[in-house]
PDB file of N, CA and C in Angstrom:
ATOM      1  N   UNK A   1     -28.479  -9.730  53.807  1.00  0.00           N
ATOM      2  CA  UNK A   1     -29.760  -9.216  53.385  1.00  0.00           C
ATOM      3  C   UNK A   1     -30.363 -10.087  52.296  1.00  0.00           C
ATOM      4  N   UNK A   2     -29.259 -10.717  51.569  1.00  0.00           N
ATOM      5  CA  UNK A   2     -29.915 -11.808  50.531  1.00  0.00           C
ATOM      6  C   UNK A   2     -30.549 -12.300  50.817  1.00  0.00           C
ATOM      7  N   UNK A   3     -30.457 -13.748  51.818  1.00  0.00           N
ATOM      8  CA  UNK A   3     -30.711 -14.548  52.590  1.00  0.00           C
ATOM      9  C   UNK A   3     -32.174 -14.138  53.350  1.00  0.00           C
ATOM     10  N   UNK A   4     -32.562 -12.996  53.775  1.00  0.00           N
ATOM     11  CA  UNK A   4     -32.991 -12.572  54.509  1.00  0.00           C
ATOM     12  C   UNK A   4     -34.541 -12.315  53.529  1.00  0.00           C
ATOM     13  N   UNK A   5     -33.936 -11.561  52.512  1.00  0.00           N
ATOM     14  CA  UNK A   5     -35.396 -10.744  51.724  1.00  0.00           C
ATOM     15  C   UNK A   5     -35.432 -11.731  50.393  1.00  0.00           C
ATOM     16  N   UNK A   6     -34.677 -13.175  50.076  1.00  0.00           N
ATOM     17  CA  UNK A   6     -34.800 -14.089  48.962  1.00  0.00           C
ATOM     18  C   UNK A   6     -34.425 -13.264  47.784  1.00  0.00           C
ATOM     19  N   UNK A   7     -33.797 -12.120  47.536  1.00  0.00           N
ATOM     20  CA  UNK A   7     -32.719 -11.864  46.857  1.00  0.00           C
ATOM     21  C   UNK A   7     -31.748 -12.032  46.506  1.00  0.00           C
ATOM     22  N   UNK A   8     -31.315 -11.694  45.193  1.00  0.00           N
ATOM     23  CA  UNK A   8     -29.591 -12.302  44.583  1.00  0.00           C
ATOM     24  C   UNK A   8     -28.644 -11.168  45.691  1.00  0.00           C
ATOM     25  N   UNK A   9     -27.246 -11.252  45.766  1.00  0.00           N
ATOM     26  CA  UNK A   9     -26.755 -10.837  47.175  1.00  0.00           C
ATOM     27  C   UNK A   9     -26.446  -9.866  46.026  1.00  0.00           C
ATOM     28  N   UNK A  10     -25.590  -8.479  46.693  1.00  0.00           N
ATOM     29  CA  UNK A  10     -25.219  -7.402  46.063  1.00  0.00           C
ATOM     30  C   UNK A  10     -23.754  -7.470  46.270  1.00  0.00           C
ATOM     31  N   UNK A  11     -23.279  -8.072  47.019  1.00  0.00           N
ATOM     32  CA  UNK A  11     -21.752  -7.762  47.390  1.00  0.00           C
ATOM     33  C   UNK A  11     -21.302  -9.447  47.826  1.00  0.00           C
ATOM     34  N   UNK A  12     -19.690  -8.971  47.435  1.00  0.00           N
ATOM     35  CA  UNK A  12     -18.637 -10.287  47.658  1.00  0.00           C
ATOM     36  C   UNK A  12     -18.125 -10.219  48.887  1.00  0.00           C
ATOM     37  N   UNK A  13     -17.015 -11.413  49.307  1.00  0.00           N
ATOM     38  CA  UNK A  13     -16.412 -11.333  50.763  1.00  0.00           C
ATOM     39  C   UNK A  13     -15.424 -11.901  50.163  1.00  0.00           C
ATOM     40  N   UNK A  14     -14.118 -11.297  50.723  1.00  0.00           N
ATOM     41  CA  UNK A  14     -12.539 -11.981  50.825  1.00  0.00           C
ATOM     42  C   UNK A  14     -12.423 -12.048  51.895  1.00  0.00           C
ATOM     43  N   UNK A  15     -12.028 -13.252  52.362  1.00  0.00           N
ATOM     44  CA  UNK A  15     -11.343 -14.171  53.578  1.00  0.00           C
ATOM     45  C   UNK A  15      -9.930 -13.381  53.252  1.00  0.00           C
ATOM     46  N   UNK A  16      -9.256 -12.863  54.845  1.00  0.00           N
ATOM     47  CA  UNK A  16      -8.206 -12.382  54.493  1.00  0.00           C
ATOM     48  C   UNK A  16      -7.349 -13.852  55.424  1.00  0.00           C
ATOM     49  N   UNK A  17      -7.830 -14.392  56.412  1.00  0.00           N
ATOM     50  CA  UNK A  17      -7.530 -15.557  56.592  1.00  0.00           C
ATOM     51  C   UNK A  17      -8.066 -16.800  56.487  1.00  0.00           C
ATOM     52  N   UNK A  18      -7.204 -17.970  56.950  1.00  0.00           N
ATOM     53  CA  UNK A  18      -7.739 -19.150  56.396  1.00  0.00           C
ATOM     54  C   UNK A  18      -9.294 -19.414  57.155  1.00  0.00           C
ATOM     55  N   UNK A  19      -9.996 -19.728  56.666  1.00  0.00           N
ATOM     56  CA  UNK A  19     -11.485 -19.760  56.712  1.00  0.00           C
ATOM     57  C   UNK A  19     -12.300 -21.289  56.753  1.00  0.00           C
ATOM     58  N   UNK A  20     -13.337 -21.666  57.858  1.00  0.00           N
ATOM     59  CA  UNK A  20     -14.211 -23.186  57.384  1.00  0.00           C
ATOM     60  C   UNK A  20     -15.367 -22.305  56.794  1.00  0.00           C
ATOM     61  N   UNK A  21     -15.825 -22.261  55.387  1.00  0.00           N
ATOM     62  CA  UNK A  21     -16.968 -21.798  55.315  1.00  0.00           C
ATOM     63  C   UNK A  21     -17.911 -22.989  54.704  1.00  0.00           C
ATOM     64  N   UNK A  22     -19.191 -22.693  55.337  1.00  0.00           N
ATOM     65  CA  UNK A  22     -20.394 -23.990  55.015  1.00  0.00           C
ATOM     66  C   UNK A  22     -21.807 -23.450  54.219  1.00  0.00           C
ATOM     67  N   UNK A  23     -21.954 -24.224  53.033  1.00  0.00           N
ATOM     68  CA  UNK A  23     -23.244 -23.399  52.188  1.00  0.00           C
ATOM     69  C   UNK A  23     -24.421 -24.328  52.785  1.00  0.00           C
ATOM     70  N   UNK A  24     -25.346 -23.151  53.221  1.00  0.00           N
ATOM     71  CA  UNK A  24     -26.344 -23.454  53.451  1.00  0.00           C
ATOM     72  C   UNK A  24     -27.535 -23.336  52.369  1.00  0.00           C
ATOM     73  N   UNK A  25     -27.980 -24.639  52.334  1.00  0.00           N
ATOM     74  CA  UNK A  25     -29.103 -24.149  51.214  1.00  0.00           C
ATOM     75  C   UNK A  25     -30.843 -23.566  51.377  1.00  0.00           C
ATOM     76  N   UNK A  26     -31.110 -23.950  52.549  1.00  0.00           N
ATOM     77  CA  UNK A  26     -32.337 -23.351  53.038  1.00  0.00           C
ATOM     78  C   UNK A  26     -32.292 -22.787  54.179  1.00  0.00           C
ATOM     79  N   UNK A  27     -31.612 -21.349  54.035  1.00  0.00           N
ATOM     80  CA  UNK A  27     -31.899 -20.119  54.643  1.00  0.00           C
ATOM     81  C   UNK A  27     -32.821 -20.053  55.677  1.00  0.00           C
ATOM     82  N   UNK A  28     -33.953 -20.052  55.445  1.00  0.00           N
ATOM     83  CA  UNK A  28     -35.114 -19.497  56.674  1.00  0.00           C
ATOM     84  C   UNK A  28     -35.188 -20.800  57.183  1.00  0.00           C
ATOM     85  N   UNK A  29     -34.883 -22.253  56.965  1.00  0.00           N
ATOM     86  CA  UNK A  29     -35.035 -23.581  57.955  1.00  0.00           C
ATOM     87  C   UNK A  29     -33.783 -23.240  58.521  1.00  0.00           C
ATOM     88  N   UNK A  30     -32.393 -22.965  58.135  1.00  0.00           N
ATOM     89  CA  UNK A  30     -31.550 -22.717  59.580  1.00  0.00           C
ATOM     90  C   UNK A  30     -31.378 -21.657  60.342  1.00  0.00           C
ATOM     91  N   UNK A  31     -32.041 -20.584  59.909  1.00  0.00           N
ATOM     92  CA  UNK A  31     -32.268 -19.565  60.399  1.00  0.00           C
ATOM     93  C   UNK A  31     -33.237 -19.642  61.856  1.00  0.00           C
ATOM     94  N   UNK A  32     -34.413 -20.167  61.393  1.00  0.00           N
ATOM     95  CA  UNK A  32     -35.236 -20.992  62.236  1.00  0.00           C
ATOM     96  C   UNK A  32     -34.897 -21.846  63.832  1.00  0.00           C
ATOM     97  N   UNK A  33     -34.023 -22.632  63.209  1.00  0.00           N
ATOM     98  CA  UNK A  33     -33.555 -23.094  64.532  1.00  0.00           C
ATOM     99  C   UNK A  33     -32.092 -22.668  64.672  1.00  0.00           C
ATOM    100  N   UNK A  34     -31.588 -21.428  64.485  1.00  0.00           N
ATOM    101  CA  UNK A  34     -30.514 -20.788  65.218  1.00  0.00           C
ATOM    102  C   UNK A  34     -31.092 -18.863  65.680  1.00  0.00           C
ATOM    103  N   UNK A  35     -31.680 -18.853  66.833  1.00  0.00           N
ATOM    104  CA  UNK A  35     -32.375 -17.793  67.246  1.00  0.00           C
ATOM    105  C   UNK A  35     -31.268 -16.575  67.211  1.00  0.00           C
ATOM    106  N   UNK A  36     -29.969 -16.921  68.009  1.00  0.00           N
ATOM    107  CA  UNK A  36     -28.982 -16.816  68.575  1.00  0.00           C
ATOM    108  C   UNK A  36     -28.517 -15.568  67.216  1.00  0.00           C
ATOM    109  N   UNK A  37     -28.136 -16.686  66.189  1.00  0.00           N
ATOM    110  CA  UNK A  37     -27.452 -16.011  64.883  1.00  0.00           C
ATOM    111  C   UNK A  37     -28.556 -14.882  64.624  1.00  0.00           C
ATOM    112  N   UNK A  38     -30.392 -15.091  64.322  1.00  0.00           N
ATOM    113  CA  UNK A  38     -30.663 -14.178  63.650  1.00  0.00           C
ATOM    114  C   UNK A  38     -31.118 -12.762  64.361  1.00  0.00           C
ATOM    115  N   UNK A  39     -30.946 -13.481  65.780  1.00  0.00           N
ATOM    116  CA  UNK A  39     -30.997 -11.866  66.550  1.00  0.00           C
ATOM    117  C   UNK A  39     -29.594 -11.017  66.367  1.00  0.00           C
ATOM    118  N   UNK A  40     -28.458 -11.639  65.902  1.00  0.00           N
ATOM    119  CA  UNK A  40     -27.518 -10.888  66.000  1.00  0.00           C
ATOM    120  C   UNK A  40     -27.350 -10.375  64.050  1.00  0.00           C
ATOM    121  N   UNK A  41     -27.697 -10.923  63.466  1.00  0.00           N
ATOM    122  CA  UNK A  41     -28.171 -10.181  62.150  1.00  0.00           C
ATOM    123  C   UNK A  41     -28.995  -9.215  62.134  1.00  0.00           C
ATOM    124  N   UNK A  42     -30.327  -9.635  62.779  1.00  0.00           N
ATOM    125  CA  UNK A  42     -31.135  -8.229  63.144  1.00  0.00           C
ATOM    126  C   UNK A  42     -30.500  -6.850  63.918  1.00  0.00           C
ATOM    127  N   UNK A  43     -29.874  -7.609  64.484  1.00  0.00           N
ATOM    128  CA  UNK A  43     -29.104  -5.779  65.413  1.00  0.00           C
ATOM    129  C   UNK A  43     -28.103  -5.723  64.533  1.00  0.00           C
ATOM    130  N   UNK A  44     -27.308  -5.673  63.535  1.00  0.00           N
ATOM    131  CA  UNK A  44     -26.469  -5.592  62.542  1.00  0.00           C
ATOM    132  C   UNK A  44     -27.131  -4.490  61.747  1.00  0.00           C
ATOM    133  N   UNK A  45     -28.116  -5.286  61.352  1.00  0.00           N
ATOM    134  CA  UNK A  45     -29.081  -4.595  60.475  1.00  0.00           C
ATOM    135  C   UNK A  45     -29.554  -3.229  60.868  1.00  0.00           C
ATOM    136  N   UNK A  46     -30.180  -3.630  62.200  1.00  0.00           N
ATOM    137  CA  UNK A  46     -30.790  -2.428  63.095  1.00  0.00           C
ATOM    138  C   UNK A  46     -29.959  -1.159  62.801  1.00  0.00           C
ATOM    139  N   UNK A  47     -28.760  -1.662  63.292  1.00  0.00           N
ATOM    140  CA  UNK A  47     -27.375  -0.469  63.465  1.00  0.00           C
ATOM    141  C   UNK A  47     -27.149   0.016  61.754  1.00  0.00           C
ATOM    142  N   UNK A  48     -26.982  -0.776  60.919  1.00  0.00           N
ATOM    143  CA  UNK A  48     -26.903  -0.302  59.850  1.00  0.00           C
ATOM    144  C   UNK A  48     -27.973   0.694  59.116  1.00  0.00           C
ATOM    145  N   UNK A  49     -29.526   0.915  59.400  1.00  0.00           N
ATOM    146  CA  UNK A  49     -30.160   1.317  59.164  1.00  0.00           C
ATOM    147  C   UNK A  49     -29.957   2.503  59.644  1.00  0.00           C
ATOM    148  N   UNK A  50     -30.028   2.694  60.752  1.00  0.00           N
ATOM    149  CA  UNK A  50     -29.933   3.870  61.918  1.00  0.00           C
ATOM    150  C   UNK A  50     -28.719   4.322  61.271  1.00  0.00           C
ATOM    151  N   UNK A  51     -27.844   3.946  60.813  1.00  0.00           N
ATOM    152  CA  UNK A  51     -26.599   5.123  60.341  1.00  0.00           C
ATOM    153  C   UNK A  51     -27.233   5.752  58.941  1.00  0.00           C
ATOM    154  N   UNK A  52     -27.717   4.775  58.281  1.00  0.00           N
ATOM    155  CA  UNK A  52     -28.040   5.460  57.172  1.00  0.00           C
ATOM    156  C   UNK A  52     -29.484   6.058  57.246  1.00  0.00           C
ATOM    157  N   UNK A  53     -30.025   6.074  57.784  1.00  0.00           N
ATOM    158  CA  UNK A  53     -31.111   7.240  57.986  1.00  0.00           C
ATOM    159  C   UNK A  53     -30.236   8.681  58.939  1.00  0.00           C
ATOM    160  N   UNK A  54     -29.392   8.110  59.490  1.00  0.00           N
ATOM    161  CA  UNK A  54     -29.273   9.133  60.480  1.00  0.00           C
ATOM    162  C   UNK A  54     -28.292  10.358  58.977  1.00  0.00           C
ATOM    163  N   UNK A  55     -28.052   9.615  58.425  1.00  0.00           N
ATOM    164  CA  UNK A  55     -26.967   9.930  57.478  1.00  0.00           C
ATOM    165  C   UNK A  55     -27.919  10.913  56.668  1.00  0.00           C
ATOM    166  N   UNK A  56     -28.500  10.585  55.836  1.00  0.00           N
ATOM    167  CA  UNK A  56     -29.598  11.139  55.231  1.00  0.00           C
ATOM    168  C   UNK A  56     -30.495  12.399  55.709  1.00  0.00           C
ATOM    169  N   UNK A  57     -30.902  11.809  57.356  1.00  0.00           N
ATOM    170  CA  UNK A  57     -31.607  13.280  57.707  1.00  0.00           C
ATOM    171  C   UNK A  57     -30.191  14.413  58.096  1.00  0.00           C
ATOM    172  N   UNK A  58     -29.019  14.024  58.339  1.00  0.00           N
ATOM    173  CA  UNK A  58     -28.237  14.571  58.565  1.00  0.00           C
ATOM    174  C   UNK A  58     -27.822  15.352  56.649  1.00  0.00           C
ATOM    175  N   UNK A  59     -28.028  15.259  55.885  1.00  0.00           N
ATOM    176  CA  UNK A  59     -27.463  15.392  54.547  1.00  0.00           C
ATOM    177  C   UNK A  59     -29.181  16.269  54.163  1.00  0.00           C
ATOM    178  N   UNK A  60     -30.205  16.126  54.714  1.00  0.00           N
ATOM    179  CA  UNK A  60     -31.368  16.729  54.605  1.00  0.00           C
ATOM    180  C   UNK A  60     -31.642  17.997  54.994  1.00  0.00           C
ATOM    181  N   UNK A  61     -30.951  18.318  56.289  1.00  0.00           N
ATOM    182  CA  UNK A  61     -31.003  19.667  57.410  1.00  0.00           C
ATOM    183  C   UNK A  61     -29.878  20.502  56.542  1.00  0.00           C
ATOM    184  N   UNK A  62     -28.778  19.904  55.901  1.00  0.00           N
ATOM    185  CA  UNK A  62     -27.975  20.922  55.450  1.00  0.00           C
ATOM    186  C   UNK A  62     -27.802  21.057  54.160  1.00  0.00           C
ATOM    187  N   UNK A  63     -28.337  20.483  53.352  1.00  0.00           N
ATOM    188  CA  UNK A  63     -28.835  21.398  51.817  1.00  0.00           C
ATOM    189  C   UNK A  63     -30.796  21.521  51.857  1.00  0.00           C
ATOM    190  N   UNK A  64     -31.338  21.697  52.695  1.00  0.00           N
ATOM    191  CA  UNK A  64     -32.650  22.032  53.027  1.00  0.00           C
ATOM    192  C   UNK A  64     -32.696  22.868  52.083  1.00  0.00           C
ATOM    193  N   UNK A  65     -31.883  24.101  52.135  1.00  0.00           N
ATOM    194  CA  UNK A  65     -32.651  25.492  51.179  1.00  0.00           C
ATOM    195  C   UNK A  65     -31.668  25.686  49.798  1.00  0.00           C
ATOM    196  N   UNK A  66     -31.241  24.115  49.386  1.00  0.00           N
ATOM    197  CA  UNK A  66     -30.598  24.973  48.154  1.00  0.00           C
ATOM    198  C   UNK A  66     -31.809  24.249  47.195  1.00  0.00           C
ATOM    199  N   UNK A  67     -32.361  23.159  47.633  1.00  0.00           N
ATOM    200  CA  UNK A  67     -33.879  23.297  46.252  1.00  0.00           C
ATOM    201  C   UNK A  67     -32.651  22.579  45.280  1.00  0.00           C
ATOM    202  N   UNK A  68     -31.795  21.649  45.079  1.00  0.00           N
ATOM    203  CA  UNK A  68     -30.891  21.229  44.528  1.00  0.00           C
ATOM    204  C   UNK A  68     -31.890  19.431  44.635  1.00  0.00           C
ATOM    205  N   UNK A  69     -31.286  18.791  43.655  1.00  0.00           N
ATOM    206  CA  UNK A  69     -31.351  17.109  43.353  1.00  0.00           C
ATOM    207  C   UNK A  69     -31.609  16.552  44.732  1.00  0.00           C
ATOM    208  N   UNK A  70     -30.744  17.610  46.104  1.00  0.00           N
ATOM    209  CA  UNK A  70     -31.102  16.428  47.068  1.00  0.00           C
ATOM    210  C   UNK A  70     -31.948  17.051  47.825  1.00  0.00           C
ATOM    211  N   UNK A  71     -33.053  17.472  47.492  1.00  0.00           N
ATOM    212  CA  UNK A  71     -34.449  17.425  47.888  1.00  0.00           C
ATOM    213  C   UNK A  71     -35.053  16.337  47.864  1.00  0.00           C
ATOM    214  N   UNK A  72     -34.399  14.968  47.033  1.00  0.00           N
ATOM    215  CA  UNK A  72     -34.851  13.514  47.107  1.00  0.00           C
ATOM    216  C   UNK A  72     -34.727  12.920  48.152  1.00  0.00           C
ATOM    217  N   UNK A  73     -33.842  13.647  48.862  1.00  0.00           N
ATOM    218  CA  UNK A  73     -33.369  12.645  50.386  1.00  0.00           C
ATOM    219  C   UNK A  73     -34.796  12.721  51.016  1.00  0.00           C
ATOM    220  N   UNK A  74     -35.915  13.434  51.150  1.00  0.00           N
ATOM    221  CA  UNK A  74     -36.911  13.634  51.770  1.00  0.00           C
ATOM    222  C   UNK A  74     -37.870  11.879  51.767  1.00  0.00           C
ATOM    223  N   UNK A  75     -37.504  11.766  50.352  1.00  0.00           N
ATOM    224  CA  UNK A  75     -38.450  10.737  49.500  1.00  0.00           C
ATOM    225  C   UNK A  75     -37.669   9.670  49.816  1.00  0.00           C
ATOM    226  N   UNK A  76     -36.473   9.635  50.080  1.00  0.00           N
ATOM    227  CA  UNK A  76     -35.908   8.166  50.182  1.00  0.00           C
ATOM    228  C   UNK A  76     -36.225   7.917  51.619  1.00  0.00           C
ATOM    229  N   UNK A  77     -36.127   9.108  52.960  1.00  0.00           N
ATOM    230  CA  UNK A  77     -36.261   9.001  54.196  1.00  0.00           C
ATOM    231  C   UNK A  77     -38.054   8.365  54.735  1.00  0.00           C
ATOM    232  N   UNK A  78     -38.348   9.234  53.767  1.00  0.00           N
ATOM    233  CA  UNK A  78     -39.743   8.305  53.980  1.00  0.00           C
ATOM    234  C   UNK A  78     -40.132   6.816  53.132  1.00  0.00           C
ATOM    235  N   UNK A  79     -39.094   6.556  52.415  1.00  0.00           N
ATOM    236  CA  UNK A  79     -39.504   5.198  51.970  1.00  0.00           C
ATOM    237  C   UNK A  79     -38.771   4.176  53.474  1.00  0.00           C
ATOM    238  N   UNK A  80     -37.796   4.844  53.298  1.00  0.00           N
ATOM    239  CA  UNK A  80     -37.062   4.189  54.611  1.00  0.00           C
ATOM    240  C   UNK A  80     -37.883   3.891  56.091  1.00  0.00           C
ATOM    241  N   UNK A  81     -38.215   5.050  56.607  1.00  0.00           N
ATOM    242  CA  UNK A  81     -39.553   5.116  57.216  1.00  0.00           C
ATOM    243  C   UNK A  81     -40.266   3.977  57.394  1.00  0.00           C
ATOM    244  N   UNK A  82     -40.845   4.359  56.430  1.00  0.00           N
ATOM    245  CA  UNK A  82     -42.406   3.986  56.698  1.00  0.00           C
ATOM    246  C   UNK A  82     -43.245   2.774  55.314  1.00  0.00           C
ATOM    247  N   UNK A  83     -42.037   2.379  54.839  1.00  0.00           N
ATOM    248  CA  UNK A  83     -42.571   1.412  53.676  1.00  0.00           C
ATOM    249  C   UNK A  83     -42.195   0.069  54.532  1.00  0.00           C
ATOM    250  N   UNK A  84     -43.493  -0.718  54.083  1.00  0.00           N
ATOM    251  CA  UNK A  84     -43.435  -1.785  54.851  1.00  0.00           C
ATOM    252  C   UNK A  84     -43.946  -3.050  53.590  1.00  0.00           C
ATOM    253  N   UNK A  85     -43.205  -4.795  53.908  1.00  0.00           N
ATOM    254  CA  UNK A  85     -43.750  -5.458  53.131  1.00  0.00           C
ATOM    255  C   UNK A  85     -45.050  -5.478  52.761  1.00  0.00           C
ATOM    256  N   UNK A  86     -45.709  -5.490  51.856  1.00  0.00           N
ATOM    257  CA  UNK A  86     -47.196  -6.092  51.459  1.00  0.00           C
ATOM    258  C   UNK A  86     -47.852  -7.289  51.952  1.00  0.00           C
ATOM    259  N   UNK A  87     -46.715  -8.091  52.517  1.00  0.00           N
ATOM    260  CA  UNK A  87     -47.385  -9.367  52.703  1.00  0.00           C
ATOM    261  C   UNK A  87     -47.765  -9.013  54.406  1.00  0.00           C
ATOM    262  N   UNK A  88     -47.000  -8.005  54.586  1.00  0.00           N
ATOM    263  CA  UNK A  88     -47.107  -7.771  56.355  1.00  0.00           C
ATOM    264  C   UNK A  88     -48.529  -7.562  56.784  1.00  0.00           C
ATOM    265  N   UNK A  89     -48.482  -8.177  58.085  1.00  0.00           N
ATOM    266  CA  UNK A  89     -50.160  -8.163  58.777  1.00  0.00           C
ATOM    267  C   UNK A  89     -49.613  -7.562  60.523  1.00  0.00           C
ATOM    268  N   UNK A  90     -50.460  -6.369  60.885  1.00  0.00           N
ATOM    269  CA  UNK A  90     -49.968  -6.278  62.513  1.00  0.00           C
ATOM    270  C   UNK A  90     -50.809  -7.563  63.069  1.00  0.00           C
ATOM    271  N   UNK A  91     -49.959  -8.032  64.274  1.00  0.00           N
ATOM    272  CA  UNK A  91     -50.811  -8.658  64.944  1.00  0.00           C
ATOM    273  C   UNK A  91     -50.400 -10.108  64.955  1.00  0.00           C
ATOM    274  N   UNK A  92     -51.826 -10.809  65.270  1.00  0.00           N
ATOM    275  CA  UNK A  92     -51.542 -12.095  64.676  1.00  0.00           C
ATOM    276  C   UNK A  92     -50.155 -12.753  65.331  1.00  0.00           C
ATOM    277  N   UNK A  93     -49.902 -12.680  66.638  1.00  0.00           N
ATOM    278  CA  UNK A  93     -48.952 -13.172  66.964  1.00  0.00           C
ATOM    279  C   UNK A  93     -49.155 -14.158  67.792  1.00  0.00           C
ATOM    280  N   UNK A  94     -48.812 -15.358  68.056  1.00  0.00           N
ATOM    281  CA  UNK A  94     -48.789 -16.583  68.401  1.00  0.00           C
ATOM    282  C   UNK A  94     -48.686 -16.502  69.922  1.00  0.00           C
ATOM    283  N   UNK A  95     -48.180 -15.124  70.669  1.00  0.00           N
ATOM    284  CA  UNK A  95     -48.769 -15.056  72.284  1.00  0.00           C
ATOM    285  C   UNK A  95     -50.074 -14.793  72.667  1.00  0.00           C
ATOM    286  N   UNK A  96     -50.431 -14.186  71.089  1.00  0.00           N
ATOM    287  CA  UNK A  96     -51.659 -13.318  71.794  1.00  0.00           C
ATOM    288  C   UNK A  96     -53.316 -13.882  70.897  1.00  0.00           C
ATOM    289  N   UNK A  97     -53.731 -14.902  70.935  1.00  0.00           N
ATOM    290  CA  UNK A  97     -54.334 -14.932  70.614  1.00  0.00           C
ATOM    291  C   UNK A  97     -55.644 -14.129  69.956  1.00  0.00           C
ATOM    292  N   UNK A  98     -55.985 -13.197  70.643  1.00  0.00           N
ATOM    293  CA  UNK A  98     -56.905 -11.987  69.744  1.00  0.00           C
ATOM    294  C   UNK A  98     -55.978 -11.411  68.705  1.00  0.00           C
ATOM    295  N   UNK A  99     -54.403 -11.770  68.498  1.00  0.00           N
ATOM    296  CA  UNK A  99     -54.178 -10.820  67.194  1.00  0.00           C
ATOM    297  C   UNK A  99     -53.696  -9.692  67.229  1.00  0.00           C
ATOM    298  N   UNK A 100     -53.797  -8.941  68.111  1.00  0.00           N
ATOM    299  CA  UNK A 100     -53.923  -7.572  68.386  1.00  0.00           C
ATOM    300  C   UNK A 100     -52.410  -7.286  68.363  1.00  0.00           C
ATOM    301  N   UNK A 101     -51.106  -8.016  68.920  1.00  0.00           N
ATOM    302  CA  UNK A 101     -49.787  -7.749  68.715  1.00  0.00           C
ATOM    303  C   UNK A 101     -49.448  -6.873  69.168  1.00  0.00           C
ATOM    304  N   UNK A 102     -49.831  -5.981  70.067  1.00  0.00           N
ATOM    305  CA  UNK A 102     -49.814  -5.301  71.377  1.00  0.00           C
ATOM    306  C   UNK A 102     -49.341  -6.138  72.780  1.00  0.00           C
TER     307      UNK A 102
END
């Protein structure tokens, strides 16, 4: 997700075996020309999201009526939702000339 959103990373990795690992320094240029890798990060991602929303509305339906702290889950489910980058534009996609992204 570092890599991804130009953030400092949140978490470490231990190699439990012997390992070739290679630092890449510009992210979105090899990202770029390896399609392969970032579709399989995206469904990583995908799946990871979907548990934790599913998690949340699941943790939402069953303290619904105690009116307790996690009445916030409402507010995080809709940031989750439906918050989108600022820089984002629909459309505008390079098949479709009118933009429309439909």
């Amino acid at each position: 997700m570092a890599i991804l959103l130009d953030k400092p990373h949140t978490a470490t990795v231990k190699a439990v075996t012997p390992s070739r690992l290679y630092l890449i320094e510009d992210a979105d240029a090899f990202m770029a020309k390896a399609p392969d890798l970032l579709f399989h990060v995206g469904k990583v991602m995908a799946h990871r999201l979907q548990l934790a929303t599913g998690y949340l509305a699941d943790i939402k339906s069953q303290f619904a009526e105690h009116g307790s702290h996690l009445s916030m889950v409402d507010e995080v489910l809709e940031t989750l939702l439906h918050q989108q980058d600022p820089g984002f534009a629909p459309g505008g996609s390079s098949r479709d000339s009118g933009g429309s992204g439909c």
